[in-house]
Protein backbone atom coordinates (compact mmCIF):
# COMPACT_ATOMS: atom_id res chain seq x y z
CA UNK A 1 0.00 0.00 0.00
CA UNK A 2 3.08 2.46 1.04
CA UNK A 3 4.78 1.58 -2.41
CA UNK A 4 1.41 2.79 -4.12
CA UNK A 5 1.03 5.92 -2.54
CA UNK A 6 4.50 6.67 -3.18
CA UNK A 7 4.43 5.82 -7.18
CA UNK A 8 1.55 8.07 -7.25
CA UNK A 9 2.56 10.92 -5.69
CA UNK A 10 5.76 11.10 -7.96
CA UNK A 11 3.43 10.99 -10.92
CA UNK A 12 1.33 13.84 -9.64
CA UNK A 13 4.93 16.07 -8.87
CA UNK A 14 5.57 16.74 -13.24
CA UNK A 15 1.93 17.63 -13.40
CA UNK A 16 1.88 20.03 -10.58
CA UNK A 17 5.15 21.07 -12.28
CA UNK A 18 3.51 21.80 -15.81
CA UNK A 19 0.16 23.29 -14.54
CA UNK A 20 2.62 26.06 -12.60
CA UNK A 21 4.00 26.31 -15.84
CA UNK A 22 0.97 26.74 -17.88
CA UNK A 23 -0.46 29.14 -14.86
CA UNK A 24 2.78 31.24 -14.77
CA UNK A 25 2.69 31.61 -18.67
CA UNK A 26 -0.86 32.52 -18.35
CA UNK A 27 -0.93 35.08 -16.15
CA UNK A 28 2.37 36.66 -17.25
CA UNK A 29 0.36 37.13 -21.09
CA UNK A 30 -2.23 38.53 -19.59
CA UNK A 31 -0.96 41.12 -17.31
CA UNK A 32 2.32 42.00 -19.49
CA UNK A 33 1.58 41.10 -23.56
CA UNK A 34 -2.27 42.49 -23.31
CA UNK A 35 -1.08 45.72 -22.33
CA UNK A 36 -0.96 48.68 -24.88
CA UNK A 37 2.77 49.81 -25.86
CA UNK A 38 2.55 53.43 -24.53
CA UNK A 39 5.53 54.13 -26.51
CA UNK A 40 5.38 56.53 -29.99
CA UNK A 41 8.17 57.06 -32.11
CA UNK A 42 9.12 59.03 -34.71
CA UNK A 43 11.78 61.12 -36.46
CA UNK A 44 13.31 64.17 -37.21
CA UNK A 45 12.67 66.13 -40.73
CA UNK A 46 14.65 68.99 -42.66
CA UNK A 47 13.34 71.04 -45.58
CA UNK A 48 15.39 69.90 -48.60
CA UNK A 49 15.66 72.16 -52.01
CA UNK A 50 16.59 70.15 -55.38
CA UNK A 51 19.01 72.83 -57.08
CA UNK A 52 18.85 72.20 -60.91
CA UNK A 53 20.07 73.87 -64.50
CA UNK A 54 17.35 75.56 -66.88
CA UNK A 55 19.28 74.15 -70.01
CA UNK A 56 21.33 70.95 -70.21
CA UNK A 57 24.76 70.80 -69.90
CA UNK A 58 27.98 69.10 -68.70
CA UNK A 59 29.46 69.59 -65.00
CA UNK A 60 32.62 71.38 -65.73
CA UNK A 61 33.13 71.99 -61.36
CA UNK A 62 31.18 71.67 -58.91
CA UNK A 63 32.16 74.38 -55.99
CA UNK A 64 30.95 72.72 -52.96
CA UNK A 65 31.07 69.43 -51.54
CA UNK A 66 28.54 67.39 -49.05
CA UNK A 67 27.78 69.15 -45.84
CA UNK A 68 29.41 72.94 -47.16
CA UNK A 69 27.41 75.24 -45.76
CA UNK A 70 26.22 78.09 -48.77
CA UNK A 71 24.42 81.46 -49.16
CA UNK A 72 21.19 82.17 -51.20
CA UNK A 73 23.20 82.69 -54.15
CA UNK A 74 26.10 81.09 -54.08
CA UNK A 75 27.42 79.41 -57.13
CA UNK A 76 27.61 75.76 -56.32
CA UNK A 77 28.71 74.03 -60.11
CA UNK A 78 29.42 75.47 -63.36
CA UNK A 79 27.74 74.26 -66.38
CA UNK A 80 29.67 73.50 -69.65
CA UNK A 81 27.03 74.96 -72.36
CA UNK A 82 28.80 74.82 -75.84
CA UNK A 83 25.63 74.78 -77.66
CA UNK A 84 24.76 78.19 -75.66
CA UNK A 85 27.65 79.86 -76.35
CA UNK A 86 27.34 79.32 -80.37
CA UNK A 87 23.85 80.49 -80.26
CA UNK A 88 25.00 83.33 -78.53
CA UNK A 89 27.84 83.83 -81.33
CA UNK A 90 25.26 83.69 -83.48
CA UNK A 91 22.79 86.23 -81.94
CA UNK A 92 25.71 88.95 -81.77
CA UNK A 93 26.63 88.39 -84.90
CA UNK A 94 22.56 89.04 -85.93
CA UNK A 95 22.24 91.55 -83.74
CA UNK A 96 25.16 93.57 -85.32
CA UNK A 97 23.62 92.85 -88.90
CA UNK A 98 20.63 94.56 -87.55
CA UNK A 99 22.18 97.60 -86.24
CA UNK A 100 24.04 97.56 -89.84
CA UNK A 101 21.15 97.57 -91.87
CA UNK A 102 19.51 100.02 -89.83
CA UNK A 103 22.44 102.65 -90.30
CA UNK A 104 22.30 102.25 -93.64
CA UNK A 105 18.52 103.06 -93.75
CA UNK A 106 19.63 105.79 -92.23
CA UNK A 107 21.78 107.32 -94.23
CA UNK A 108 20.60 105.89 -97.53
CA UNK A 109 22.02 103.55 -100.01
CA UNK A 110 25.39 103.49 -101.66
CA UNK A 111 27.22 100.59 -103.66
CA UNK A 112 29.29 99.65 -100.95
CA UNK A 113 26.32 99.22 -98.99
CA UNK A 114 24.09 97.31 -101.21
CA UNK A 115 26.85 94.87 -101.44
CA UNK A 116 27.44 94.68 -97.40
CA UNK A 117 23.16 94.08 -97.51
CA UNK A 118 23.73 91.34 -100.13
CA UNK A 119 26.22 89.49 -97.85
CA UNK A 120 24.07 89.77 -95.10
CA UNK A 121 21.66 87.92 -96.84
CA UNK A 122 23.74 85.47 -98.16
CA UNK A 123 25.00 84.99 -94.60
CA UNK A 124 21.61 84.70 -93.09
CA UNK A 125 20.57 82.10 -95.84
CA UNK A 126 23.74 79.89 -94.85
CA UNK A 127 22.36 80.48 -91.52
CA UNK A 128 19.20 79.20 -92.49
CA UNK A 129 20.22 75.99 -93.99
CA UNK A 130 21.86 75.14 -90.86
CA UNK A 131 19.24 75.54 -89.05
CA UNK A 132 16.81 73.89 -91.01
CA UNK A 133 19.08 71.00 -91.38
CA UNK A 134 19.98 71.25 -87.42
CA UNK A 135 15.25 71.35 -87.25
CA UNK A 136 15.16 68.21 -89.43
CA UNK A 137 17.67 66.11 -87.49
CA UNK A 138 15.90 67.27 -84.28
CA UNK A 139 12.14 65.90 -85.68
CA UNK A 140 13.64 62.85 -86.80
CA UNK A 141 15.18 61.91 -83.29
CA UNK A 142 12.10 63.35 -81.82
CA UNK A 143 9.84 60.93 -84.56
CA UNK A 144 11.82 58.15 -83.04
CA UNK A 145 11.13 59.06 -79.26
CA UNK A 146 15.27 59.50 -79.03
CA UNK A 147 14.83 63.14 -77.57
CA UNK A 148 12.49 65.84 -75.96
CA UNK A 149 9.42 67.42 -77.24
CA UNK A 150 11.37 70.65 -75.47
CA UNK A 151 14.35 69.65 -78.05
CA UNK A 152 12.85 69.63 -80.48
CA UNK A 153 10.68 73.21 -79.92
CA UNK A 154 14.05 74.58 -79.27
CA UNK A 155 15.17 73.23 -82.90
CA UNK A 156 12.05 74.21 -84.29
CA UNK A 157 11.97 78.15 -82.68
CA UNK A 158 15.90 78.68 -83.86
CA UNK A 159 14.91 77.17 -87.63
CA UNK A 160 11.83 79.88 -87.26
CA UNK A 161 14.03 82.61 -86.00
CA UNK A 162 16.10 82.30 -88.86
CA UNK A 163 13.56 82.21 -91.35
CA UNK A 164 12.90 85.82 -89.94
CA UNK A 165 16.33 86.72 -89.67
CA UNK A 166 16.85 85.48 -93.43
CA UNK A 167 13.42 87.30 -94.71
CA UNK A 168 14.91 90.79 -92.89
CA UNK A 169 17.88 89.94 -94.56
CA UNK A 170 16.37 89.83 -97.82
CA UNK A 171 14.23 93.24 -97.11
CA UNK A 172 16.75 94.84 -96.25
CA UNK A 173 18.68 93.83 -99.43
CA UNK A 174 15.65 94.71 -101.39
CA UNK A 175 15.70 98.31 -99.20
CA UNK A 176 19.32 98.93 -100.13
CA UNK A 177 18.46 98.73 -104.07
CA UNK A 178 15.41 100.88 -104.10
CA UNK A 179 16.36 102.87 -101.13
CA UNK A 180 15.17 103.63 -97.71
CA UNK A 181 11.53 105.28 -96.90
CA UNK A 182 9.98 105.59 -94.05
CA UNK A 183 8.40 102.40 -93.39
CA UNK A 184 11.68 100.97 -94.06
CA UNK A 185 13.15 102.84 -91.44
CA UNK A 186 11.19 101.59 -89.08
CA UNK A 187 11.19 98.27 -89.88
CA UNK A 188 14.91 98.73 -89.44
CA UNK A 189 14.67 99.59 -86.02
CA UNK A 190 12.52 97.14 -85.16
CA UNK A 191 14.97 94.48 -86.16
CA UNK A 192 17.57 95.95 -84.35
CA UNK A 193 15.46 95.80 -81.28
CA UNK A 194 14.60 92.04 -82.18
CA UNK A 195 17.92 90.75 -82.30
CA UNK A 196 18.43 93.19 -79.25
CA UNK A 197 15.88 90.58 -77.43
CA UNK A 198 17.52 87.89 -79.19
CA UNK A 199 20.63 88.33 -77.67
CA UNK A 200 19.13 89.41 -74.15
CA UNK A 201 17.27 85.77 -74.24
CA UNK A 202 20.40 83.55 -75.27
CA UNK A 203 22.40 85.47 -72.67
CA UNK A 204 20.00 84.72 -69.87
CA UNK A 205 20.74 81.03 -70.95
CA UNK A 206 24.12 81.52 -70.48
CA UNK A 207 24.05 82.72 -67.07
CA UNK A 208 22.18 79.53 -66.30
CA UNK A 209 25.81 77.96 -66.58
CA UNK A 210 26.64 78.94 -63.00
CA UNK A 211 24.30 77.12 -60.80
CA UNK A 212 23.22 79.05 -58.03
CA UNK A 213 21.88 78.25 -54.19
CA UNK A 214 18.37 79.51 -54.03
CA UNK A 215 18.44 78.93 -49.71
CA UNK A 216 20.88 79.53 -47.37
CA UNK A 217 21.63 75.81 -45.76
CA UNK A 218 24.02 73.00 -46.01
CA UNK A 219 24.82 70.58 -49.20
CA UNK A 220 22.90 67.03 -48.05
CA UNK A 221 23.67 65.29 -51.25
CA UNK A 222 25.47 65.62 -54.74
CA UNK A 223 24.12 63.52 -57.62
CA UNK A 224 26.37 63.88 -60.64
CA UNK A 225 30.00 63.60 -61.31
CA UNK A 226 32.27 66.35 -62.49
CA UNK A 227 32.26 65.87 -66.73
CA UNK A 228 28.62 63.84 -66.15
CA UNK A 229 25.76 65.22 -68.57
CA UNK A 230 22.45 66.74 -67.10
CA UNK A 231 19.53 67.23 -68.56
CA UNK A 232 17.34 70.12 -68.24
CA UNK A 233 15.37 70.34 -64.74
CA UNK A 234 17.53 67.27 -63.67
CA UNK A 235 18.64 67.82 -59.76
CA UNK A 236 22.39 68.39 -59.09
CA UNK A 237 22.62 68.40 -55.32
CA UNK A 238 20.35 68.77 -52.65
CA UNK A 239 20.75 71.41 -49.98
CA UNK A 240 19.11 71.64 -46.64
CA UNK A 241 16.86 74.58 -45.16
CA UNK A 242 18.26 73.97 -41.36
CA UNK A 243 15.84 76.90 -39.79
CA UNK A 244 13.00 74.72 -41.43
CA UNK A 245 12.66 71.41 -38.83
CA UNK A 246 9.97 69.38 -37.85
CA UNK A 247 9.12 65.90 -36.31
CA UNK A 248 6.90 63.60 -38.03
CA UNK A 249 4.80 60.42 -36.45
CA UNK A 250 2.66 58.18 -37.34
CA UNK A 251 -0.48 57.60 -34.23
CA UNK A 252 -3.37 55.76 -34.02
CA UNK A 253 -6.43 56.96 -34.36
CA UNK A 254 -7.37 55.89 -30.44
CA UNK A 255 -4.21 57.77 -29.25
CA UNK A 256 -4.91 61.00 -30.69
CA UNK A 257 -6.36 62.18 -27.69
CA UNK A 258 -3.29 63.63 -26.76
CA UNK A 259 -2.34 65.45 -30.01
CA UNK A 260 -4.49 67.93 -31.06
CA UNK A 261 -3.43 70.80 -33.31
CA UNK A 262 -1.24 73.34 -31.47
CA UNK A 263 -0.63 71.46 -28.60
CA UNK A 264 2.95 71.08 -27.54
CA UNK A 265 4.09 67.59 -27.15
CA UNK A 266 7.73 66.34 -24.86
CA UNK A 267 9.83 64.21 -26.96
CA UNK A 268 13.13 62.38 -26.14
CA UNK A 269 15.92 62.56 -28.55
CA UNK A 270 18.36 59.32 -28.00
CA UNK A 271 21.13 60.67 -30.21
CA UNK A 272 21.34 63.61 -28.25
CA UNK A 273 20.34 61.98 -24.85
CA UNK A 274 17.92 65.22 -24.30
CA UNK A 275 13.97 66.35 -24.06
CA UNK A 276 12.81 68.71 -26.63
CA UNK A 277 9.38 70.22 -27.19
CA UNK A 278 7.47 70.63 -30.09
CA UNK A 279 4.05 72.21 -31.43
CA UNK A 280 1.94 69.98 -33.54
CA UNK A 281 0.57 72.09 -36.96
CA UNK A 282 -0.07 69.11 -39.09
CA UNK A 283 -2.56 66.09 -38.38
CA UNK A 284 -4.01 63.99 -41.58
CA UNK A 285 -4.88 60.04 -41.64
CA UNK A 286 -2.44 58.24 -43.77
CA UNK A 287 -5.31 56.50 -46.11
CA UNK A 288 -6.72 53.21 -46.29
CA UNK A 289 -3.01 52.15 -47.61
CA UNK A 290 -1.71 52.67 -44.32
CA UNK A 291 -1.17 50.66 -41.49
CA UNK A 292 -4.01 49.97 -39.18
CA UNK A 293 -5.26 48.06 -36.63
CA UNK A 294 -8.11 45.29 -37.64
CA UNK A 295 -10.19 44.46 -34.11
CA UNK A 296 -13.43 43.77 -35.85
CA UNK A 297 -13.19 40.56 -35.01
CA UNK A 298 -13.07 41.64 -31.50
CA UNK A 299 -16.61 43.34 -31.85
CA UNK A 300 -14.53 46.44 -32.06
CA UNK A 301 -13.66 48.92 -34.88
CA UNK A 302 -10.90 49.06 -37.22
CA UNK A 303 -8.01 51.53 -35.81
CA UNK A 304 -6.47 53.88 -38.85
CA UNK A 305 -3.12 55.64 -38.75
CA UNK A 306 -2.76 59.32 -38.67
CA UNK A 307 0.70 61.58 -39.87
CA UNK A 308 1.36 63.48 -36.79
CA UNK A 309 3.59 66.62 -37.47
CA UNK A 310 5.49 69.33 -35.18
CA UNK A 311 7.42 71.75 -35.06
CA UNK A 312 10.21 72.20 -32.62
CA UNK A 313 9.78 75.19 -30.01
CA UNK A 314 12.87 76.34 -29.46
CA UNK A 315 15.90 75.85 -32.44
CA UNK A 316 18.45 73.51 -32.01
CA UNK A 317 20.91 72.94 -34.37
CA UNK A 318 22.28 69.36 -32.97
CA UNK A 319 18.75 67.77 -34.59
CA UNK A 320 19.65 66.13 -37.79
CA UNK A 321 16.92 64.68 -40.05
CA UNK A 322 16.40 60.96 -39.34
CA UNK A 323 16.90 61.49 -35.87
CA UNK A 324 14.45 59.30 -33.76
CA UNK A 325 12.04 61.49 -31.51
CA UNK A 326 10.42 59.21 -28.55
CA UNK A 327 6.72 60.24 -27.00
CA UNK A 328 5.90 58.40 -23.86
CA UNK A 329 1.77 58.29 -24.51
CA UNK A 330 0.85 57.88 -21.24
């Protein structure tokens, strides 16, 4: 009878064991993993401004390298633009034609200058031929989706330009042999003040060449190489607006109690071991895209996620963009 009792009661010692176990596990799920994480994290944002060329070119120096600090201003790369500089050959050397023709409106028509209006027509035909030949290469690359529709306006606006430039040409040719009247005069003028423009236009392109800081901030990133080709609107660098910072989080919808526009929020930065504050100006729900919580199942509600933005109260210039920010939600 002893010898029963004792096998027994060493069977029932490994089930007492397990049903601690099972107990222990039970209750340490239900007053530890059921409860909420109270914690909300997020991270630090900076303004960044793509800086970018008008006209295409080739980086002939970049100025600056990652984390300079520039001026609004500033020249940051230099642009190698030969195809602006031979337009703008070419627009001086129209513009001077002009201003030639229209002197000898002016004065009226001798042999010497009925000749020097001849040549200017023969030059502006040449001209012409070029850049109809320059307008047809241009469609047929465009034709074969090879380059821009902006390309190919450009081609297409020179070829037209010329085809003024060559029909002025001709008038004034045509002017010199019959000599100058009034209306011819005039017309004169206004050619002069057209290549004028002309020139004005190609030599804004040209001072697209030196790439300019539009903000005052520090160089985050540098895309191309020195001798690399860009395209027109293409970024170069990247430069950041360090007076424009702000914290971004993502909350759920049932612990937005606690930030409501304007408020000021306490958030711990680990990088910098520190507390800062900041005033939320920006609350919108991410979308149906976004994460969220599904409790219908529950006899609940589904949770959504809402973009949770602030900006810091008082500047600091330690705060770097990706910089975690940690709310206790309590």
């Amino acid at each position: 009878m002893g010898t029963s009792d004792k096998k027994s009661g060493s069977k029932l010692i490994p089930i007492l064991g397990f049903t601690v176990v099972i107990v222990a596990v039970a209750l340490y799920g239900f007053f530890f993993l059921r409860h909420d994480d109270n914690i909300i994290q997020g991270e630090a944002e900076i303004t960044e401004v793509r800086i970018s060329s008008k006209v295409p070119g080739r980086i002939a120096k970049f100025l600056v390298d990652e984390g300079d600090f520039v001026k609004k201003g500033d020249t940051v790369a230099i642009l190698s633009i030969p195809d602006i500089d031979a337009k703008l050959s070419q627009a001086d050397a129209a513009q001077q034609g002009a201003e030639a023709q229209n002197k000898k409106a002016i004065k009226g028509a001798r042999s010497e200058q009925i000749r020097g209006a001849f040549e200017m027509w023969q030059k502006a035909k040449a001209g012409l031929e070029i850049a109809k030949k320059s307008y047809d290469r241009v469609q047929s690359l465009y034709d074969k989706g090879v380059t821009t529709a902006q390309k190919r306006d450009e081609a297409e606006a020179n070829y037209k330009a010329y085809v003024a430039t060559e029909r002025g040409a001709k008038s004034q040719y045509d002017m010199a042999l019959n000599g100058a009247e009034k209306e011819d005069k005039e017309a004169a003028r206004a050619l002069v003040a057209r290549a004028k423009g002309a020139v004005a236009e190609v030599r804004s392109y040209v001072n697209e060449s030196y790439v300019i800081s539009p903000i005052d901030g520090e160089i985050s990133e540098r895309f191309p190489q020195e001798g690399e080709l860009v395209g027109s609107g293409a970024p170069i660098m990247n430069v950041m607006d360090l007076e424009d910072k702000w914290g971004t989080f993502n909350v759920r919808e049932d612990r937005l109690l606690n930030f409501k526009m304007d408020q000021v929020v306490t958030a711990f930065v680990p990088a910098l071991n520190k507390n800062v504050e900041l005033k939320i100006y920006f609350l919108k729900d991410l979308g149906s895209y976004a994460a969220w919580k599904a409790t219908k199942a529950t006899g609940d509600y589904d949770r959504k996620t809402f973009e949770v933005r602030a900006r810091f109260v008082k500047e600091n210039k330690d705060i770097r963009s990706g910089m975690s920010l940690v709310i206790n939600n309590k």
